[in-house]
Protein backbone atom coordinates (compact mmCIF):
# COMPACT_ATOMS: atom_id res chain seq x y z
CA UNK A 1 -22.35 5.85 -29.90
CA UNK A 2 -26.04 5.47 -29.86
CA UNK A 3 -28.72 2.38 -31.20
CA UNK A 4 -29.72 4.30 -34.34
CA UNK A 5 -26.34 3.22 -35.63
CA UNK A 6 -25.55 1.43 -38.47
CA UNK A 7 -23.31 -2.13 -37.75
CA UNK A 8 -20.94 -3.21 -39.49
CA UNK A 9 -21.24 -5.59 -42.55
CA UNK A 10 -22.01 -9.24 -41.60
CA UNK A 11 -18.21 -9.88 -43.48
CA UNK A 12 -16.60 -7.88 -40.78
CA UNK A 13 -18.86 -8.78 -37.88
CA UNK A 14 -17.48 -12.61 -38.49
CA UNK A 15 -13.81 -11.31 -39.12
CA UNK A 16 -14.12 -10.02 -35.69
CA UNK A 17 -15.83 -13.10 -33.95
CA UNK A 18 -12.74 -14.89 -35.57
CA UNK A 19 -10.47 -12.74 -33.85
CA UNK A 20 -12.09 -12.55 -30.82
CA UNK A 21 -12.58 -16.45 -30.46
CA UNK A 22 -8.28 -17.26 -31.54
CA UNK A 23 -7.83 -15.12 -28.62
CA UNK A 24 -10.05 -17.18 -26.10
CA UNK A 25 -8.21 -20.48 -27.76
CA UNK A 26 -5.19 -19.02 -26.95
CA UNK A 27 -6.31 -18.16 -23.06
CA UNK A 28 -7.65 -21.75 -22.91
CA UNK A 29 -4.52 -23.47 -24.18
CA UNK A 30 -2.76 -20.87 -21.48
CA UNK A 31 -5.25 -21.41 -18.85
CA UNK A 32 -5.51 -25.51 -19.24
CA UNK A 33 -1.68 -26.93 -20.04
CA UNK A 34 -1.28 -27.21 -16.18
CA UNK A 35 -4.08 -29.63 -15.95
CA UNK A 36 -1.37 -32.16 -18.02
CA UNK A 37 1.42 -31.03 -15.43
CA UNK A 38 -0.23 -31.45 -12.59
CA UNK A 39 2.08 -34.61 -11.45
CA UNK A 40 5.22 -33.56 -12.33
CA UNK A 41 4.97 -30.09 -11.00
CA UNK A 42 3.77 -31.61 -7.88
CA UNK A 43 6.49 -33.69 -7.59
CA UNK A 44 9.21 -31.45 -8.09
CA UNK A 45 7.88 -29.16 -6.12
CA UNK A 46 6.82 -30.99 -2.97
CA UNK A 47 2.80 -30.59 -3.29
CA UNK A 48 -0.67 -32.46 -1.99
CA UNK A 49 -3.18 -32.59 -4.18
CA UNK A 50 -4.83 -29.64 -2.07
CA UNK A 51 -1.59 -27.45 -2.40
CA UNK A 52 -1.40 -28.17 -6.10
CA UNK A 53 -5.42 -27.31 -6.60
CA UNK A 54 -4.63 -23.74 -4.97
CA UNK A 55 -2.17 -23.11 -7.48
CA UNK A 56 -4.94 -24.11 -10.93
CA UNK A 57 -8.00 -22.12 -11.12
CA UNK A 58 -8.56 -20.73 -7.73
CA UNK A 59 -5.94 -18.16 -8.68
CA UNK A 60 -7.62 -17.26 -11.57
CA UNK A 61 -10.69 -16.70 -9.17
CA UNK A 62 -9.05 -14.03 -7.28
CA UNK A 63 -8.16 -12.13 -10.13
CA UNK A 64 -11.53 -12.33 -11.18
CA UNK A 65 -12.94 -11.09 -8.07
CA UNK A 66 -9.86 -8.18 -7.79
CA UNK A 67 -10.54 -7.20 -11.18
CA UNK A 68 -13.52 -8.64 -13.16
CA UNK A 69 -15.97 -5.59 -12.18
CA UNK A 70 -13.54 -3.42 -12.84
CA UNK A 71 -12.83 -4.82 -16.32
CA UNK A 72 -16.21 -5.10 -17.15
CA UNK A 73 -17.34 -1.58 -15.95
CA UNK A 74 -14.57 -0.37 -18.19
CA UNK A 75 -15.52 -2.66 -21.19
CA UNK A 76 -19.43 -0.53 -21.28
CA UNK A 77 -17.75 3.06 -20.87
CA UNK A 78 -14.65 2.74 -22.68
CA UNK A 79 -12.92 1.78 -26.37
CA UNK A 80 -12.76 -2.07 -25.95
CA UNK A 81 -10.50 -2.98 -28.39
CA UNK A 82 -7.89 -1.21 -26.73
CA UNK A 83 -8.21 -3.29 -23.34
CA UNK A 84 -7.93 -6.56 -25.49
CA UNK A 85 -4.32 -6.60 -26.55
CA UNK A 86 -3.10 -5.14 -23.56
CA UNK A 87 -4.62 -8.41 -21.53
CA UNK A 88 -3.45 -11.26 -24.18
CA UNK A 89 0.27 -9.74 -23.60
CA UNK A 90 -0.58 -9.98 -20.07
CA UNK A 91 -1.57 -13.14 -19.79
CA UNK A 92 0.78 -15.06 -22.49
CA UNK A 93 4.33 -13.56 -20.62
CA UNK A 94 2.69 -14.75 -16.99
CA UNK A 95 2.26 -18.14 -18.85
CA UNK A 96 5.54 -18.31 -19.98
CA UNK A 97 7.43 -16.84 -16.18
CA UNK A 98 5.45 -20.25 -14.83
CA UNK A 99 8.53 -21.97 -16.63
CA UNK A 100 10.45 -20.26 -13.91
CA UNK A 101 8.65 -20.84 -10.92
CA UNK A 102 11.11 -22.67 -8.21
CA UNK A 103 8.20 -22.84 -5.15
CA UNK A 104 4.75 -22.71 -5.13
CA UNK A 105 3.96 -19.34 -4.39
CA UNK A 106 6.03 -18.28 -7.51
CA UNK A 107 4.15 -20.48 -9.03
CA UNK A 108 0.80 -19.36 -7.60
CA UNK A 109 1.96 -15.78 -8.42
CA UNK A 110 2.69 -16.54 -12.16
CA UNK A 111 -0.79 -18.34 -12.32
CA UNK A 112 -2.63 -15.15 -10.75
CA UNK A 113 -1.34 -12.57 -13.73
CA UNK A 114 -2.29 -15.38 -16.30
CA UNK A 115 -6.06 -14.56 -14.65
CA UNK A 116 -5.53 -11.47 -14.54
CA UNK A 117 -4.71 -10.85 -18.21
CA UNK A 118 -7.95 -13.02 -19.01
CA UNK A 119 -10.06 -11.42 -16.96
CA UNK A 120 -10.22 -8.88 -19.48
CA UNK A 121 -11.43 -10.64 -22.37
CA UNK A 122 -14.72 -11.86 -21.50
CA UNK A 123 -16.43 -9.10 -20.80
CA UNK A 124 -14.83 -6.77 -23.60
CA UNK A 125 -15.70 -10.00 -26.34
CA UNK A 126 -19.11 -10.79 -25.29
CA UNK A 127 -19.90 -6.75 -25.40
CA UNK A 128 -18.62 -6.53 -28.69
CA UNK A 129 -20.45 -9.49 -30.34
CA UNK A 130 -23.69 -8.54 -28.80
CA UNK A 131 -23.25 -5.00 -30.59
CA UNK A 132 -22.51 -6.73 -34.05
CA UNK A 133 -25.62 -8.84 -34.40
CA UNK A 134 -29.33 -8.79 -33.84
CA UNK A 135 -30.61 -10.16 -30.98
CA UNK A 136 -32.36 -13.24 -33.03
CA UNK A 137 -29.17 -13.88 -34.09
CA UNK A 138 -26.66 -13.48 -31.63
CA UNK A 139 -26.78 -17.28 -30.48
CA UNK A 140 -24.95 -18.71 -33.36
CA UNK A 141 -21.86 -15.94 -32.85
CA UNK A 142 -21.49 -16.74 -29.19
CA UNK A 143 -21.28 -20.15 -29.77
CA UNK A 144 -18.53 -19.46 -31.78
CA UNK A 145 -16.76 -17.94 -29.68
CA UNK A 146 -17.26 -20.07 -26.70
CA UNK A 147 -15.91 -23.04 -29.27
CA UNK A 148 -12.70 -21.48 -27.75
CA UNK A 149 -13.25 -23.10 -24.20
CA UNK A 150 -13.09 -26.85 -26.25
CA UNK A 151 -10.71 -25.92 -28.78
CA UNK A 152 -8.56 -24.25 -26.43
CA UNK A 153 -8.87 -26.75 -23.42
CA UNK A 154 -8.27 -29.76 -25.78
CA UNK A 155 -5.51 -28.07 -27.88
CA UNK A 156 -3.29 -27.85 -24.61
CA UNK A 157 -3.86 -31.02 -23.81
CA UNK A 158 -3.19 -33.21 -27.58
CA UNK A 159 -0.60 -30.23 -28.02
CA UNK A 160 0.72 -30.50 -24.72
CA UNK A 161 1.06 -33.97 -24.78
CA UNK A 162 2.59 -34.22 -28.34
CA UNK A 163 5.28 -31.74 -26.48
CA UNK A 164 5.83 -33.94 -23.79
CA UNK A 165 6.79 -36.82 -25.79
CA UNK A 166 8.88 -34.62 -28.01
CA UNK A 167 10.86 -32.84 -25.64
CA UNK A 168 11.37 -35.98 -23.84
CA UNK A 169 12.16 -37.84 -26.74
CA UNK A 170 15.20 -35.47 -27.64
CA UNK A 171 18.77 -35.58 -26.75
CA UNK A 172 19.27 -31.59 -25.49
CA UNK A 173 17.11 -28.78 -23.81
CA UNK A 174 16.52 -26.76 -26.00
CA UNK A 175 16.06 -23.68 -23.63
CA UNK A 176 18.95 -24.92 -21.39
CA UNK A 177 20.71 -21.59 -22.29
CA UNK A 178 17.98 -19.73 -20.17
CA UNK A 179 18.40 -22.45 -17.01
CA UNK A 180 15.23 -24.29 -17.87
CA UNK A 181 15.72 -27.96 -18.77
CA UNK A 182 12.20 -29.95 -17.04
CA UNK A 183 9.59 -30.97 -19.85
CA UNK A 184 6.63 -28.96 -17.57
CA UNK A 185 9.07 -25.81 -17.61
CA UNK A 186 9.73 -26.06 -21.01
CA UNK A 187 6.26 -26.81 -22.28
CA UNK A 188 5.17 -23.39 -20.31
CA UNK A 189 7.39 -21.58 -22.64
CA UNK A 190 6.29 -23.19 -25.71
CA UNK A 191 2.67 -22.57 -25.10
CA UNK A 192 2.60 -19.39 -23.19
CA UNK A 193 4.67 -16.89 -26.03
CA UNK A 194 3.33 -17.93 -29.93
CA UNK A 195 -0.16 -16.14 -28.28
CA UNK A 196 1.77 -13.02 -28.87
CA UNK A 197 1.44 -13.70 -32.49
CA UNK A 198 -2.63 -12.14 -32.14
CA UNK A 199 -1.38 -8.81 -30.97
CA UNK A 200 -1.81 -6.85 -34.11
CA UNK A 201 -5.06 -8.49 -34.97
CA UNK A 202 -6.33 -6.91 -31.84
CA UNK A 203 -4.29 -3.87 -32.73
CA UNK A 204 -6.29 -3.44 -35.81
CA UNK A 205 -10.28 -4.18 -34.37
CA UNK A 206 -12.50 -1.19 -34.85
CA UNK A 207 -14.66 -0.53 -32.26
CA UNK A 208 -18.25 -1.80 -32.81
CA UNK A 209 -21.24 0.99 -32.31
CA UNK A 210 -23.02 -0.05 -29.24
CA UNK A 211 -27.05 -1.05 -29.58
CA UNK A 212 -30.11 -1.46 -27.68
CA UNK A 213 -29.15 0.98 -25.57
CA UNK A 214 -31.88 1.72 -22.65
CA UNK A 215 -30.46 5.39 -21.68
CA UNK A 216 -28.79 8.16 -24.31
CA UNK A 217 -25.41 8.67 -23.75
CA UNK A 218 -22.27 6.04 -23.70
CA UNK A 219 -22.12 5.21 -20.01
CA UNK A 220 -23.75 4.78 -16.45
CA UNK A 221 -22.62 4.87 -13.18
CA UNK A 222 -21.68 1.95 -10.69
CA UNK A 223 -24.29 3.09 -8.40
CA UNK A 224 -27.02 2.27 -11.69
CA UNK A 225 -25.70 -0.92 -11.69
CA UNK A 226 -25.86 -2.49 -8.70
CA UNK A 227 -29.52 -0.99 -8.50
CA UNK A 228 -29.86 -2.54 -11.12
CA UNK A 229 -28.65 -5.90 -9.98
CA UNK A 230 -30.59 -5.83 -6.98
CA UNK A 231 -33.68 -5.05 -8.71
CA UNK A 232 -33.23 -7.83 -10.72
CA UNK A 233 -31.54 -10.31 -8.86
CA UNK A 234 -34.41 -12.94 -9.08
CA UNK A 235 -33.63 -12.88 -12.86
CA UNK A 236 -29.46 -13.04 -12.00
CA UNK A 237 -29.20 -14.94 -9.18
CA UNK A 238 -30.62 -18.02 -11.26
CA UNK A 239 -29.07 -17.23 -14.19
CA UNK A 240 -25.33 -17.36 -12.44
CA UNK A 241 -25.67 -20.03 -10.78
CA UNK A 242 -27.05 -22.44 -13.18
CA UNK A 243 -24.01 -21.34 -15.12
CA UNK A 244 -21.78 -21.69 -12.19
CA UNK A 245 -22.41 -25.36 -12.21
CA UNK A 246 -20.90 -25.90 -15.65
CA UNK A 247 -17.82 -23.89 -14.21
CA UNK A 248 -18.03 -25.98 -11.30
CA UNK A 249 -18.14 -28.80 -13.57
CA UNK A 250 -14.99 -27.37 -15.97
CA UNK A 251 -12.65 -26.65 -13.19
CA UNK A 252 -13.34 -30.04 -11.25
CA UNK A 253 -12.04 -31.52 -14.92
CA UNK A 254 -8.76 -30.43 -13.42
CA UNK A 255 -8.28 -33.69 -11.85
CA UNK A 256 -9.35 -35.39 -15.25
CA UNK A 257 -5.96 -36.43 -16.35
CA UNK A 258 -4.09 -37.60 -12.77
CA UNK A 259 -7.88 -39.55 -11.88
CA UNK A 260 -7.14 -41.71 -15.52
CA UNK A 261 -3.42 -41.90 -14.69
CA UNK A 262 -4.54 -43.33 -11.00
CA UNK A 263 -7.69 -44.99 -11.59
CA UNK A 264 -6.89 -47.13 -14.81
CA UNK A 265 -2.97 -46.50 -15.34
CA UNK A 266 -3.25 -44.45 -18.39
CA UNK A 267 -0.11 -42.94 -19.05
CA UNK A 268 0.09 -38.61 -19.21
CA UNK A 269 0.49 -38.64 -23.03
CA UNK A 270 -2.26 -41.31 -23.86
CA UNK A 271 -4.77 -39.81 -21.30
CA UNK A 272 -4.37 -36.24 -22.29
CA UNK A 273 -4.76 -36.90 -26.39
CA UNK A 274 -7.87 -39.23 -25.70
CA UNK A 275 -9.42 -36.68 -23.84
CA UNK A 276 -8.46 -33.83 -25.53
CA UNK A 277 -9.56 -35.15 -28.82
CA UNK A 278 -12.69 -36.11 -26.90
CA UNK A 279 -13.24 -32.41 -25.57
CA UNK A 280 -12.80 -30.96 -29.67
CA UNK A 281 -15.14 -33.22 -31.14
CA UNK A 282 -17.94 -32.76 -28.09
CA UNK A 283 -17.44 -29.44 -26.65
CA UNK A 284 -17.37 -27.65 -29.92
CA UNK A 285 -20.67 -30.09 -30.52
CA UNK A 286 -22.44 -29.06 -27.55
CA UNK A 287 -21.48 -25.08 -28.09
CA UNK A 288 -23.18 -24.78 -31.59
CA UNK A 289 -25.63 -27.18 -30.09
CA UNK A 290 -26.67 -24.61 -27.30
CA UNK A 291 -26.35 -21.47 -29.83
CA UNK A 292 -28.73 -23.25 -32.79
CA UNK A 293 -31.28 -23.81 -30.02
CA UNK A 294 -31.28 -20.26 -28.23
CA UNK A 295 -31.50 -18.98 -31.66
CA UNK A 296 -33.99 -21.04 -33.00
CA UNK A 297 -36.52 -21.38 -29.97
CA UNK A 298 -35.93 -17.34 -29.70
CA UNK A 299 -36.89 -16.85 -33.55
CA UNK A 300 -39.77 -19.38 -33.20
CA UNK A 301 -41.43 -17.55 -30.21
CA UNK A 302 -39.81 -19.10 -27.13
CA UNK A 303 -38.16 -16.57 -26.28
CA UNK A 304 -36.66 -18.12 -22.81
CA UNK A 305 -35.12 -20.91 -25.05
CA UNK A 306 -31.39 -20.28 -23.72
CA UNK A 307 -32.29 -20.66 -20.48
CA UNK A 308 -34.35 -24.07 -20.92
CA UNK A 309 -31.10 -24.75 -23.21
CA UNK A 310 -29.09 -24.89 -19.67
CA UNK A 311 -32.27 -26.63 -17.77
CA UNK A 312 -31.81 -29.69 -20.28
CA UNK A 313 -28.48 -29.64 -20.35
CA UNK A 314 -28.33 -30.04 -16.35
CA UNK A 315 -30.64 -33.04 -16.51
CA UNK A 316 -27.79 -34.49 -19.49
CA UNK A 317 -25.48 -33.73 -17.30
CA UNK A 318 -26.91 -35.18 -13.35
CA UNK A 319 -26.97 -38.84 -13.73
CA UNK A 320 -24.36 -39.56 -17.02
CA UNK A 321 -21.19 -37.90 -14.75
CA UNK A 322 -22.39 -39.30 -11.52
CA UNK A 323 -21.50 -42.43 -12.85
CA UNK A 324 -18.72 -42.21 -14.89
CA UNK A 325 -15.71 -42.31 -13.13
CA UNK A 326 -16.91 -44.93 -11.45
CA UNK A 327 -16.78 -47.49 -14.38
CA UNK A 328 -14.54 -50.23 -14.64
CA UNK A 329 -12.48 -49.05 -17.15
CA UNK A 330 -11.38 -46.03 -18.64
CA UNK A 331 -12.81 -46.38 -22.46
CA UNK A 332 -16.03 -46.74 -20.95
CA UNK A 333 -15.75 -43.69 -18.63
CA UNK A 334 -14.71 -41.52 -21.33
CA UNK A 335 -17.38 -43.44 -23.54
CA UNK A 336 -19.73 -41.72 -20.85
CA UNK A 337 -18.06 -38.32 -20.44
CA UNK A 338 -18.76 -37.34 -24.37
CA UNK A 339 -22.61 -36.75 -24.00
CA UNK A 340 -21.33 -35.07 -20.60
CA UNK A 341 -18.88 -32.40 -22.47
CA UNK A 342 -21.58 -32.28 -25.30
CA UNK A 343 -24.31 -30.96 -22.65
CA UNK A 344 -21.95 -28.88 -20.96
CA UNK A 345 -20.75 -27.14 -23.82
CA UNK A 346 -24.21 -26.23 -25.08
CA UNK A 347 -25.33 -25.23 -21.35
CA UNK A 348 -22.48 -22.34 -21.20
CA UNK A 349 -22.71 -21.11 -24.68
CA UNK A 350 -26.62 -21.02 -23.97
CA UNK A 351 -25.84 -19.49 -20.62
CA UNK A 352 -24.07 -16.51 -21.96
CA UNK A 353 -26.95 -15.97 -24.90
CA UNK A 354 -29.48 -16.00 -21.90
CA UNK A 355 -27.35 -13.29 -19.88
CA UNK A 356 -26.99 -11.40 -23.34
CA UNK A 357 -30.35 -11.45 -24.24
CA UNK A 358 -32.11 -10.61 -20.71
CA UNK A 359 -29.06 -8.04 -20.40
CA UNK A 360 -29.52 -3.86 -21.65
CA UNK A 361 -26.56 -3.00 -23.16
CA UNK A 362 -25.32 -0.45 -20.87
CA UNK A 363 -24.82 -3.16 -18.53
CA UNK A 364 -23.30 -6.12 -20.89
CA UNK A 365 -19.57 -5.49 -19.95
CA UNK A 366 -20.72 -5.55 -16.16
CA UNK A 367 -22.82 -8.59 -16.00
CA UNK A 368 -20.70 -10.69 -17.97
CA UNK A 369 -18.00 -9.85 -15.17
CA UNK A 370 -20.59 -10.77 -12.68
CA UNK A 371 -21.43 -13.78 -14.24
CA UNK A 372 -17.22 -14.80 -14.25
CA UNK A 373 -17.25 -13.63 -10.44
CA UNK A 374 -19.75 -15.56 -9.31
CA UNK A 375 -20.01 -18.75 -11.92
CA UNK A 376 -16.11 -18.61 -12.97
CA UNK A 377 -15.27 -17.64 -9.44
CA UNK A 378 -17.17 -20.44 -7.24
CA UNK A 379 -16.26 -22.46 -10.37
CA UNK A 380 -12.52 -22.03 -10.08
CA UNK A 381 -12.43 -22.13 -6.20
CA UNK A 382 -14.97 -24.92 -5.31
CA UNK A 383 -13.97 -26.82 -8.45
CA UNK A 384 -10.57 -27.91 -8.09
CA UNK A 385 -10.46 -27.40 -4.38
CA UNK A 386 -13.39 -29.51 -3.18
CA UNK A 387 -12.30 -32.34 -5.44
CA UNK A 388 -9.15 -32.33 -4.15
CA UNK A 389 -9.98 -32.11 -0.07
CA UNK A 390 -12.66 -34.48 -0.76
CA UNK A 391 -9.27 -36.93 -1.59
CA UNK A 392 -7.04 -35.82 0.99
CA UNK A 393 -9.30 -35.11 4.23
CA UNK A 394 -12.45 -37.56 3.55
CA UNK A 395 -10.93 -40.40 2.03
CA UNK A 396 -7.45 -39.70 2.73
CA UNK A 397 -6.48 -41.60 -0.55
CA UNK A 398 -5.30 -40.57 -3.68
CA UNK A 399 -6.60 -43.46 -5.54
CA UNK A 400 -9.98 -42.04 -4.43
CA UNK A 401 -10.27 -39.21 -6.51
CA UNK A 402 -13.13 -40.80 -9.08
CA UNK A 403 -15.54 -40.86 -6.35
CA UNK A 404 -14.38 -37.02 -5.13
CA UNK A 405 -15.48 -36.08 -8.86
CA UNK A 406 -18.48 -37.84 -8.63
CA UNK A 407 -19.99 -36.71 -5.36
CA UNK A 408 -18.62 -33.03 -6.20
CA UNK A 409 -20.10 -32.67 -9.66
CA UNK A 410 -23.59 -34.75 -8.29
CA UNK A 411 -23.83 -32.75 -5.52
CA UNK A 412 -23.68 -28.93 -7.08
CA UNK A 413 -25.55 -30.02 -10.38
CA UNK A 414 -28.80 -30.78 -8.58
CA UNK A 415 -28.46 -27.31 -6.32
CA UNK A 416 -28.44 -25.89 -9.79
CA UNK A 417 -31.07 -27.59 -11.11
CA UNK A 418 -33.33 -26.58 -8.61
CA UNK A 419 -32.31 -22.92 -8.04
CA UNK A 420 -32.70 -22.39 -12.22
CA UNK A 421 -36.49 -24.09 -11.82
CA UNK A 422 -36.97 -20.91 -9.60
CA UNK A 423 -36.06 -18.50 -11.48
CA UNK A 424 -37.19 -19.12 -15.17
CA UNK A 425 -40.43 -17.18 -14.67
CA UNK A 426 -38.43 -14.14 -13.36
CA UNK A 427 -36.18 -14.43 -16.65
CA UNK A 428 -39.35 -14.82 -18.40
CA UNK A 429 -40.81 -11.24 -17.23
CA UNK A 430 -37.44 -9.46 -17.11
CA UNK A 431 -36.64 -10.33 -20.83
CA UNK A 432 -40.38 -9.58 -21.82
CA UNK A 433 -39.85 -6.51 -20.31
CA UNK A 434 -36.76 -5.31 -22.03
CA UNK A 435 -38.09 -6.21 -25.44
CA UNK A 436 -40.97 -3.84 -25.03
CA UNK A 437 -38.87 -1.24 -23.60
CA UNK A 438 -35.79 -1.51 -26.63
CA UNK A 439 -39.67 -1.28 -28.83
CA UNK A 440 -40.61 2.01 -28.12
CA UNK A 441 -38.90 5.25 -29.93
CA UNK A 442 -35.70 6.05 -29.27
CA UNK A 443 -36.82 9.82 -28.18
CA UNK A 444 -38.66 7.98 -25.67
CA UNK A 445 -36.15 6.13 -24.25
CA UNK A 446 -33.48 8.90 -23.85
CA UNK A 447 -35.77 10.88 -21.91
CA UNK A 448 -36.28 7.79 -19.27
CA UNK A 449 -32.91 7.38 -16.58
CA UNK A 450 -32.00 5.17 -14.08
CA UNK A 451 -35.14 5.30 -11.88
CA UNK A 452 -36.60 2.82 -14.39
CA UNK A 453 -34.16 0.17 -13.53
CA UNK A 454 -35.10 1.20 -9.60
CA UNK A 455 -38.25 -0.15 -10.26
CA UNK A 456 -39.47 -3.38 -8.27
CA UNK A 457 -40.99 -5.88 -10.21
């Protein structure tokens, strides 16, 4: 499929975005319902906070890094839709087998196929939406679909937590027939299967004709692409890590709920509504935030607005979480976390516009799975992980855990900051250069190959 290509009507394109962004709720909801389980699992099982942090998003880190390339390489050479529905059944049944889990490797092993089902769907979503849009418009769609992080994240926790109080409110287990009968067990089940429901809307996706295509043909080697990474790795480098921070960021939220259960003796239910409803109203703020500016700075002539999207948000982001966990009470903390979750939603949706935008298309599939290896991966690992021995080695207290978020979050925000500084003039002259490149004829440009990406700047 080649760039002279008609797309598909604007109806469709949407349908799809739709589509595409229920499934990334759904991988949310699957991916964040252990953040509200945290203490109970723990218990039962026999956990420190460090044990329990292995077992959240590290292992969907190692999936990521098994298989995100992989995924991604296969999302620019072959028939996306058809790796979608494959990874949402994936993912939802791993979900539900955590219900089963009697240790904490089962558990760590259930957790690793839920990442490795969703390791599929960036890459293949991100492709597909960049391929039914213009580039001056392609903000707005992205931030649609990364609304799925906020509506996903806080549907698992006000749905989670209306599930707690239900199933412990009733007089029978309702899945005792199976052997499951504890509230975290049975809240795995009742989140992890209804995904299964988006199957045939997957099913049914056509795939998209692929644009803005550098070279003719439909694919390109893995040797092209990491010269092409290293050629451009001033413009990469940058760009994943200032993203990585908001992953960082994300995945040190893991320790939201047991930090307001410790810190100010909110109870499970009342802490995971509050912030849940906190997370809808701010995060899906902040991600049409950060896609209304990348699309309007790039229409107006700036065409490095995404990336100054994610500079701002950083500075939103430095001082307001710094200090609030440490407040006296939680209202005002989560008073101070909405501007927080309103910055870092519009600093990832912005993020992945900027990696779209600086990004040919042979290579979209492949750098978004870069961008989850390195800014998901660090993000899932040093997240949770350095929160969490920050508690248990440092201050060897678990009532300690606000000032573990802080210092975390402080410290990797500002190594961010600076590191993106850097690197905006290299984004700069790498996206000037593809838009006069995607400019000339298209006879031109299939008679050019991979030596022009071995070019150094």
């Amino acid at each position: 499929m080649h760039d002279d290509r008609s797309p598909p009507t604007a109806l469709y394109s949407w349908y799809v975005v739709g589509v595409l962004t229920l499934a990334y709720i759904v991988s949310f909801i699957d991916r964040q319902i252990l953040s509200l389980l945290i203490e109970p699992i723990r218990r039962d099982l026999g956990l420190s906070d460090f044990q329990m942090a292995w077992i959240g998003p590290p292992a969907f880190a190692l999936c990521f890094l098994m298989f995100g390339l992989v995924f991604g390489n296969l999302a620019d050479r072959t028939n996306r839709t058809r790796l979608l529905a494959p990874g949402l059944a994936i993912w939802c049944l791993m979900t539900a087998w955590c219900a089963f889990a009697d240790s904490a490797l089962e558990m760590f092993i259930a957790r690793l196929g839920v990442g490795l089902g969703e390791a599929v769907l960036a890459p293949c979503a991100l492709s597909m939406i960049s391929d039914l849009f213009p580039r001056e418009r392609v903000g707005k769609p992205i931030a649609v679909y990364s609304m799925g992080v906020s509506l996903g994240s806080s549907a698992a926790l006000i749905v989670g937590s209306a599930l707690i109080v239900w199933l412990e409110g009733i007089d029978h287990d309702p899945f005792i027939e199976i052997g499951v009968t504890a509230t975290w067990r049975e809240t795995f089940l009742l989140v992890g299967l209804p995904g299964m429901a988006l199957l045939p809307l997957l099913l049914l996706m056509r795939e998209p004709p692929r644009r803005e295509r550098l070279k003719s043909g439909n694919s390109v080697s893995l040797k092209d692409t990491w010269q092409f990474l290293l050629t451009n790795r001033r413009v990469y480098l940058p760009l994943f890590l200032g993203k990585a921070v908001f992953a960082v960021i994300a995945n040190a939220h893991f320790w939201i709920i047991p930090m307001f259960e410790r810190t100010w003796g909110w109870s499970r239910p009342r802490a995971g509504t509050l912030w849940g409803a906190t997370l809808l109203f701010c995060g899906i703020t902040g991600v049409m935030l950060g896609g209304w500016l990348s699309d309007r700075w790039y229409q107006s002539g700036k065409r490095d607005g995404a990336l100054v999207t994610v500079w701002i948000a950083l500075l939103v982001t430095i001082p307001l979480h710094a200090i609030a966990p440490l407040m006296p009470s939680g209202e005002l903390a989560m008073l101070l976390f909405a501007p927080v979750l309103i910055a870092i939603g519009a600093g990832s949706s912005a993020g992945s516009t900027a990696t779209i935008l600086v990004t040919p298309n042979e290579f979209r599939g492949q750098m978004t799975a870069l961008s989850l290896l390195i800014a998901g991966g660090l993000g899932q690992f040093v997240g949770p992980t350095s929160v969490a021995a920050l508690t248990d080695f440092f201050f060897r207290d678990p009532a300690s855990l606000r000032y573990s978020l802080s210092a975390v979050v402080l410290t990797f925000s500002l190594v961010a900051l600076a590191v993106l500084t850097w690197g905006r003039r290299h984004y700069r002259a790498s996206l000037a250069k593809l838009e006069r490149d995607l400019a000339a004829p298209v006879a031109e440009r299939a008679q050019s190959d991979s030596s022009s990406w071995r070019r150094a700047r």
